[in-house]
C-alpha atoms as a PDB file:
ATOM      1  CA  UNK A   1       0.000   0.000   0.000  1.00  0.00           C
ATOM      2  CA  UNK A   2       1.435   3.094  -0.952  1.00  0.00           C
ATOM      3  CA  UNK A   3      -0.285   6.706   1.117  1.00  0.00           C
ATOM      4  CA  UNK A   4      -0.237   9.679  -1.379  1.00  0.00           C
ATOM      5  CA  UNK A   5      -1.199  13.492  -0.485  1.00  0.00           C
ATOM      6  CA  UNK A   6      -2.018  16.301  -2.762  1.00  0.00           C
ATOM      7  CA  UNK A   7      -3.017  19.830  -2.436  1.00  0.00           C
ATOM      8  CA  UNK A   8      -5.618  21.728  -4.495  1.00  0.00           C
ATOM      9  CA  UNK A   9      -7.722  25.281  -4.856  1.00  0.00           C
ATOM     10  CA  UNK A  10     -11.080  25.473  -3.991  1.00  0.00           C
ATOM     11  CA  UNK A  11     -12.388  28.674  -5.562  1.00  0.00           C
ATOM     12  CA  UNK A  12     -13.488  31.227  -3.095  1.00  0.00           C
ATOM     13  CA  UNK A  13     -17.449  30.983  -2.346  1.00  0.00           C
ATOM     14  CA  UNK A  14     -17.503  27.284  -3.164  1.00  0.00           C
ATOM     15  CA  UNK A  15     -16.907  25.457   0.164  1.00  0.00           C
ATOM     16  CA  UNK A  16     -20.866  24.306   1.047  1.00  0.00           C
ATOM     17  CA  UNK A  17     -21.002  23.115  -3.196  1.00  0.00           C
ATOM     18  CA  UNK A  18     -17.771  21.357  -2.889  1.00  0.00           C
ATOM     19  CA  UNK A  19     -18.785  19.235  -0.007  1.00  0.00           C
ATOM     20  CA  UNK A  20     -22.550  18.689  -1.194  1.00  0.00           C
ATOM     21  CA  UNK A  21     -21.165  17.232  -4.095  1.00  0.00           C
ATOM     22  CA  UNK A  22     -18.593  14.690  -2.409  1.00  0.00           C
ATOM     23  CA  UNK A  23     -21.293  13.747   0.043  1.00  0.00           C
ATOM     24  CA  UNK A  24     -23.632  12.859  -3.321  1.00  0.00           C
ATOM     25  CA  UNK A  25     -20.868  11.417  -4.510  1.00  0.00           C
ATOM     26  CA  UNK A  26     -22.034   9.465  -7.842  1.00  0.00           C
ATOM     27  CA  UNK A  27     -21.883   5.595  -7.586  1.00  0.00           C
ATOM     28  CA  UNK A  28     -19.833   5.318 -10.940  1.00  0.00           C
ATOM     29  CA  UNK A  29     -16.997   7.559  -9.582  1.00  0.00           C
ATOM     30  CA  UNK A  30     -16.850   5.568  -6.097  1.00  0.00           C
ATOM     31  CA  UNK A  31     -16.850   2.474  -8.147  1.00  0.00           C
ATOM     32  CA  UNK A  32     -13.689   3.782 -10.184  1.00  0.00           C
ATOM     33  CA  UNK A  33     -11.530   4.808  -7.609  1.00  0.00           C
ATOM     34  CA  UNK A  34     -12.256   1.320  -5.967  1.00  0.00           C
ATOM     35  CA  UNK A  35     -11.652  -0.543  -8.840  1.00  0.00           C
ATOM     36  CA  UNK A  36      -8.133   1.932  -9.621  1.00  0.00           C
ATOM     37  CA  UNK A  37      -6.700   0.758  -6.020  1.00  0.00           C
ATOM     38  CA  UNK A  38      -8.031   4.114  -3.939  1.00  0.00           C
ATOM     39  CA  UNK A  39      -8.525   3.226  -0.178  1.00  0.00           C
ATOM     40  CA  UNK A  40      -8.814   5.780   2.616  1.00  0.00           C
ATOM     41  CA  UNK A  41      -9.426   8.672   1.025  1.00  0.00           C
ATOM     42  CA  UNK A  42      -9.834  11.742   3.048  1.00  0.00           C
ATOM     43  CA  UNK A  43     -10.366  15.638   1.601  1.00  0.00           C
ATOM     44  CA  UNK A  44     -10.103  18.582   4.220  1.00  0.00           C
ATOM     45  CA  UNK A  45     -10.093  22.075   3.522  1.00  0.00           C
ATOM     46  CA  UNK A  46      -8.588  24.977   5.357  1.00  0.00           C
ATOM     47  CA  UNK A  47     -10.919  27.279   5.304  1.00  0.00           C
ATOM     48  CA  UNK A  48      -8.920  30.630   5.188  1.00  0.00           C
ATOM     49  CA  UNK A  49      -6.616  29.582   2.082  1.00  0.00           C
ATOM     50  CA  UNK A  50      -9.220  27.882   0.733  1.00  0.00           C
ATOM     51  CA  UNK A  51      -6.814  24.920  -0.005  1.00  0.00           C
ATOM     52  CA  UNK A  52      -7.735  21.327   0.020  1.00  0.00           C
ATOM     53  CA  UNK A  53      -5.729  18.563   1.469  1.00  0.00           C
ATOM     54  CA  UNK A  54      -6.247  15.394  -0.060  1.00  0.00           C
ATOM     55  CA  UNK A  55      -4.957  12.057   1.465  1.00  0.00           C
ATOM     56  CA  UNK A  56      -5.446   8.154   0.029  1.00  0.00           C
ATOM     57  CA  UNK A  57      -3.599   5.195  -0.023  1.00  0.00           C
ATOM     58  CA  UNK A  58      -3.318   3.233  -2.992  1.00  0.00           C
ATOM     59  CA  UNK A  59      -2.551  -0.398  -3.923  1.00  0.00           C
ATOM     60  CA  UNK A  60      -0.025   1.382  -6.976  1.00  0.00           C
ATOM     61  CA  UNK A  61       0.162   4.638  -7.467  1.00  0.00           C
ATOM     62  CA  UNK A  62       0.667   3.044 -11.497  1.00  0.00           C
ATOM     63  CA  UNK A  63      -2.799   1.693 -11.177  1.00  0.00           C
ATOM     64  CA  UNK A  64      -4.339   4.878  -9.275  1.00  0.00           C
ATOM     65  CA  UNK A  65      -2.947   7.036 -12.169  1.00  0.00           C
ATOM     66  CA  UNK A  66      -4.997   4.903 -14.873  1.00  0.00           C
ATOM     67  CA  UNK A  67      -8.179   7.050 -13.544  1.00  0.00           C
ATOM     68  CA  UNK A  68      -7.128   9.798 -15.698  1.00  0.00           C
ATOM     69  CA  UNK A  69      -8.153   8.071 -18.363  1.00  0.00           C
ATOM     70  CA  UNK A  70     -11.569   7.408 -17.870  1.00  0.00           C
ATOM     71  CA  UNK A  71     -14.535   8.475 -18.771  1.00  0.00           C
ATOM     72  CA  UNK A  72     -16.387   8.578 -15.292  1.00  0.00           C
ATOM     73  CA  UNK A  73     -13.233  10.552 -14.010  1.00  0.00           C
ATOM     74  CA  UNK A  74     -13.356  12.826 -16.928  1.00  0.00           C
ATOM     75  CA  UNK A  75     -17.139  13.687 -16.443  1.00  0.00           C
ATOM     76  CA  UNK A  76     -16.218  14.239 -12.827  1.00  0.00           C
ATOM     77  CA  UNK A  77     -13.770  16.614 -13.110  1.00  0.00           C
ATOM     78  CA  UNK A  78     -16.116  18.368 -15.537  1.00  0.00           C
ATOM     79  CA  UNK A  79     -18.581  18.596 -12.789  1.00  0.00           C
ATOM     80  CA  UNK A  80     -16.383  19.930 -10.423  1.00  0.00           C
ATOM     81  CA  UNK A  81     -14.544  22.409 -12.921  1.00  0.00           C
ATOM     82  CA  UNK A  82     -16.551  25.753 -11.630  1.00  0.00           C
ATOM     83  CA  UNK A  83     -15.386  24.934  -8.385  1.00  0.00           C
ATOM     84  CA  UNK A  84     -12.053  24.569  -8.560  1.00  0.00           C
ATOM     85  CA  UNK A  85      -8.518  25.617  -9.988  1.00  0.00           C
ATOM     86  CA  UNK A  86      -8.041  23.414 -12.754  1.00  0.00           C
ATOM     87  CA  UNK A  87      -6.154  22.959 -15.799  1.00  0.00           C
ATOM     88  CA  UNK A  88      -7.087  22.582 -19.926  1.00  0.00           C
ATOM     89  CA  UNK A  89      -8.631  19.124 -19.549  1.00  0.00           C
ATOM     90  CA  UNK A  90     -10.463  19.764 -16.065  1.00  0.00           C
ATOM     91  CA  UNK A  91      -8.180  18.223 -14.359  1.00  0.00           C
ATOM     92  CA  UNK A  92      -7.520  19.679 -10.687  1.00  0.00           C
ATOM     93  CA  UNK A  93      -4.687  22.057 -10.509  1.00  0.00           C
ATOM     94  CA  UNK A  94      -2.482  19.718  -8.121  1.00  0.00           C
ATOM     95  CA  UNK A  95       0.257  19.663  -6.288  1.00  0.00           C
ATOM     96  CA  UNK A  96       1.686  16.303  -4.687  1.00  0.00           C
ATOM     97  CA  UNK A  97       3.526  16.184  -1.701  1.00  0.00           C
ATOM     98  CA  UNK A  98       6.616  14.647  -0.772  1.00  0.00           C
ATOM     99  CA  UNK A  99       6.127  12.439   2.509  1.00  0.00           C
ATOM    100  CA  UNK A 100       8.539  13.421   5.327  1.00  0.00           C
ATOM    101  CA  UNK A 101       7.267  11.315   8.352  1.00  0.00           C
ATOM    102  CA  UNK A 102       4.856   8.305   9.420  1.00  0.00           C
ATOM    103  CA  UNK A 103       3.731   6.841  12.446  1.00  0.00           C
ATOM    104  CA  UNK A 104       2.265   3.302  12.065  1.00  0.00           C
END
């Protein structure tokens, strides 16, 4: 199992959206990051920066990275495009981070 953390930009005025939309969110897209190796996956948000934490473990990070490619993910990030910072193809402007301690 490999853990993996990201940051990304919620735009300002879309915090309540945001989380209304991960707490609906669609069967298809849980499905997919199941089936792409995603376990414990958490999201918090600071709420002055506006900047989202995100924190998984997957099985590969290889495997996890096939998401991109498909069309549930696509239609996702589409769906959450107007609430975020994200680049030409939807995708979430992203930053991954480099892990520096662990405590089992």
């Amino acid at each position: 199992m490999e853990r993996m953390a990201s940051v990304m930009y919620l735009k300002d005025g879309f915090t309540e959206e945001y989380k209304a939309r991960h707490d609906e969110l669609w069967p298809e897209m849980e499905q997919a990051l199941k089936d792409h190796g995603a376990h414990n996956y958490s999201i918090f948000l600071d709420d002055n920066t506006h900047v989202l934490f995100a924190y998984l473990e997957v099985e590969s990070r290889e495997k996890y990275d096939e998401i991109a490619s498909t069309e549930i993910c696509k239609k996702w990030w589409a769906y959450m495009e107007p609430l975020m910072e994200t680049n030409e193809d939807n995708s979430p402007v992203s930053k991954n981070l480099t892990p520096v301690f662990y405590l089992a």
